[in-house]
Protein backbone atom coordinates (compact mmCIF):
# COMPACT_ATOMS: atom_id res chain seq x y z
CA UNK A 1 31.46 2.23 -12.87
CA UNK A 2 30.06 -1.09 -13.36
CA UNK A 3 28.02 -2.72 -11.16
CA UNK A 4 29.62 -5.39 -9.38
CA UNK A 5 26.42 -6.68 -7.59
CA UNK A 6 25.30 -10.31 -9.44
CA UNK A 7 21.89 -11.22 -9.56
CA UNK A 8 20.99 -13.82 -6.92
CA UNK A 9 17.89 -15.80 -6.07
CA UNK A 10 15.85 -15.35 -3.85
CA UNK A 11 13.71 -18.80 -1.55
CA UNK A 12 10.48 -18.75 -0.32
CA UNK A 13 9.49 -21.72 2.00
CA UNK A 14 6.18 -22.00 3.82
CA UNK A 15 5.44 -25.10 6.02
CA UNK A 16 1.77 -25.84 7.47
CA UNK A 17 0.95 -28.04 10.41
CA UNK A 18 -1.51 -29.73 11.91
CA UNK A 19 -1.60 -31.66 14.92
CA UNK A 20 -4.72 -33.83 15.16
CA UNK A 21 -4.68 -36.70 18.10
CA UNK A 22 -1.12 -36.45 18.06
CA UNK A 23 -0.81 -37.13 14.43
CA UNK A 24 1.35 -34.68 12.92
CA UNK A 25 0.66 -33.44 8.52
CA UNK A 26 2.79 -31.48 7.51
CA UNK A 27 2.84 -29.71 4.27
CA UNK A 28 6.23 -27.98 2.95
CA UNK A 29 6.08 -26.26 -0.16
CA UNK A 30 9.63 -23.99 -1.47
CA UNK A 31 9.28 -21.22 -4.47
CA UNK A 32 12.55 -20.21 -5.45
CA UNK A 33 12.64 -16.88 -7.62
CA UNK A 34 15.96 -16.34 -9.66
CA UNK A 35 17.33 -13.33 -11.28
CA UNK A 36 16.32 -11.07 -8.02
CA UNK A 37 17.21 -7.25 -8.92
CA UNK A 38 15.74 -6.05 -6.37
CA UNK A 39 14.67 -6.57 -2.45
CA UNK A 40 13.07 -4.40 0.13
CA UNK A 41 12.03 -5.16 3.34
CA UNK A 42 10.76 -2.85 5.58
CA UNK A 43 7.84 -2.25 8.83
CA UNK A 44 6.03 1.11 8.83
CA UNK A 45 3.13 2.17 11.01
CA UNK A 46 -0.18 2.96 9.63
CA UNK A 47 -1.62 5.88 12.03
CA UNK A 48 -5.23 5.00 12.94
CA UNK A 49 -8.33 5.46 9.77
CA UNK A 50 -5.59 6.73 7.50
CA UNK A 51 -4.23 5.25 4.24
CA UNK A 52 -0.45 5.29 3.73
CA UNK A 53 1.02 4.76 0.12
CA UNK A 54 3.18 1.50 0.51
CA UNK A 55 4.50 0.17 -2.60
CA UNK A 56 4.63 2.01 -5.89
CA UNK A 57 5.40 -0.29 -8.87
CA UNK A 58 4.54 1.56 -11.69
CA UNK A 59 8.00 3.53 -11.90
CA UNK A 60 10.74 3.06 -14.94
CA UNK A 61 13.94 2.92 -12.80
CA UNK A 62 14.00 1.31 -9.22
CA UNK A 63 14.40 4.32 -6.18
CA UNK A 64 12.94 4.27 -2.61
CA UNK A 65 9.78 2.53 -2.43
CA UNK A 66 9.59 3.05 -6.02
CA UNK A 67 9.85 -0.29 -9.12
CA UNK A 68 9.81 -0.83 -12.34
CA UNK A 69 6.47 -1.52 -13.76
CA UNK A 70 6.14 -5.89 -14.24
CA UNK A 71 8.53 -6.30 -12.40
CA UNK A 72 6.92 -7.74 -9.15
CA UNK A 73 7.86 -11.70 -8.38
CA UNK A 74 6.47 -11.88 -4.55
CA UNK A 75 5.60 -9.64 -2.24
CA UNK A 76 4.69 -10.72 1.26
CA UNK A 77 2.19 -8.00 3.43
CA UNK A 78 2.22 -8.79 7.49
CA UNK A 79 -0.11 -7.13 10.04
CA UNK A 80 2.05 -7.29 13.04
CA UNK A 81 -0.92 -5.82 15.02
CA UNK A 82 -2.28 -8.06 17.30
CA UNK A 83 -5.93 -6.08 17.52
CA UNK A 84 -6.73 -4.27 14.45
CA UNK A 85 -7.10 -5.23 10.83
CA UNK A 86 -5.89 -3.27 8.29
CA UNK A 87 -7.01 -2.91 4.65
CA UNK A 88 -4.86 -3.43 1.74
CA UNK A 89 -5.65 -2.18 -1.27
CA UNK A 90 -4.09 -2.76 -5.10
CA UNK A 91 -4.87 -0.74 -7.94
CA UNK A 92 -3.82 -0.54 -11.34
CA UNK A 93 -4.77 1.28 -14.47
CA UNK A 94 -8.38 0.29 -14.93
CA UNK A 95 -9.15 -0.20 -11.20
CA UNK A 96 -8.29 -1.38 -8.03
CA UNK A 97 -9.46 -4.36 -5.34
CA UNK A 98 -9.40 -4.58 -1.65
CA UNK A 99 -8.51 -6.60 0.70
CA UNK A 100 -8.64 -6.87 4.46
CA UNK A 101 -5.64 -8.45 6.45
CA UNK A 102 -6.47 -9.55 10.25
CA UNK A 103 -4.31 -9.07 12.80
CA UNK A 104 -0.96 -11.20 12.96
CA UNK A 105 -1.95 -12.37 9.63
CA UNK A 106 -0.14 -12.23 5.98
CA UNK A 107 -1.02 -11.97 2.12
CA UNK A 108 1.28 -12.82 -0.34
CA UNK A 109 1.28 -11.79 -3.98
CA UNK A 110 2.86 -13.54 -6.57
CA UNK A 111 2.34 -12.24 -9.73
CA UNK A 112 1.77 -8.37 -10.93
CA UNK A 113 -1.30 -9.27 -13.02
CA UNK A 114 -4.68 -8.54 -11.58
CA UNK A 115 -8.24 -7.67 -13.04
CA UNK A 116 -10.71 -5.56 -10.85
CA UNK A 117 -13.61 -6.69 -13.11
CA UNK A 118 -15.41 -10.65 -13.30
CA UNK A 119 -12.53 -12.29 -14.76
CA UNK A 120 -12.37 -13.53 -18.36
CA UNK A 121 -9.90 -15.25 -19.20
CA UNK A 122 -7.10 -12.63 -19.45
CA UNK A 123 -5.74 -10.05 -16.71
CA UNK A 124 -5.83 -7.02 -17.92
CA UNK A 125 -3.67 -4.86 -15.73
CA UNK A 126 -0.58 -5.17 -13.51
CA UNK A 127 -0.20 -4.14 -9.63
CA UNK A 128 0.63 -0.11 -10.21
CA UNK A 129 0.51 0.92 -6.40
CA UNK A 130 -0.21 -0.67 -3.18
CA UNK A 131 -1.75 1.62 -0.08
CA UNK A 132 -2.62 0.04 3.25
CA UNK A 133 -5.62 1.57 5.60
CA UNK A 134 -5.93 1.36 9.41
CA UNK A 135 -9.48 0.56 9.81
CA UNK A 136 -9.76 0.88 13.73
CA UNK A 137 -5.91 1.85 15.26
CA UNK A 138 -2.78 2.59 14.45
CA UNK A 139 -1.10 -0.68 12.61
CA UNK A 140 2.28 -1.45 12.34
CA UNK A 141 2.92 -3.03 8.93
CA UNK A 142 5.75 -4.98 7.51
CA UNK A 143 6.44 -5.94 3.82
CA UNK A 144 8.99 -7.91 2.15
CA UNK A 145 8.78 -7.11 -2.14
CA UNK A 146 10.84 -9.21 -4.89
CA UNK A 147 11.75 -7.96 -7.89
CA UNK A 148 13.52 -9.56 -10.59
């Protein structure tokens, strides 16, 4: 059978503000991605100093919590804790990098190319597998991952 499902697209909209003496700036900025294949959205908890495998996108066909390699157009990674930071960690091929995510706080990735070395000019490797680490307590973690 033929899949009936059409690609869509898929909007990302962030707005900042700042209220300063009652002057309001506001900054909107909208990303949309087209051709989306794939979305998953989920929230898992992170049990306390343990790692948990969260994304793998290193896979040839899509499957649960599994992507095809390059195929990553945004992924969004929320703490919903409100006490503990948690540590998120890519890694690819030839290495991986960390990084920590306070509580009630967000990273976004954009793009599956990363290097784990002093850049150069060129990224050398693509996002293979994400795995998050609850540094002090358990962590509940949500993520929302575009591929198209």
């Amino acid at each position: 059978m033929a899949s009936t499902l059409i690609p869509t697209s898929y909007k990302i909209k962030i707005t900042e503000e700042q209220i300063v003496r009652n002057n309001v700036i506001k900054n909107e900025i909208t990303h949309v991605i087209p051709n989306v294949t794939n979305i998953d959205h989920r929230v898992v908890t992170c049990p306390q100093t343990t790692s948990i495998d969260l994304l793998n996108i290193n896979g040839i066909n899509p499957g649960a919590g599994t992507f095809p390699s390059g195929s990553l157009k945004y992924a969004r990674i929320t703490n919903l804790d409100d006490t503990y930071s948690v540590a998120v960690i890519f890694s690819g091929s030839q290495g991986e990098y960390t990084q920590k995510v306070t509580p009630t706080s967000s990273i976004f990735v954009v793009s599956p190319q990363i290097t784990s070395s002093n850049f150069n000019g060129t990224f050398g490797d693509n996002v293979e597998f994400v795995q998050v680490y609850a540094i002090s307590g358990s962590v509940d973690i949500e993520y929302v991952l575009i591929n198209a």
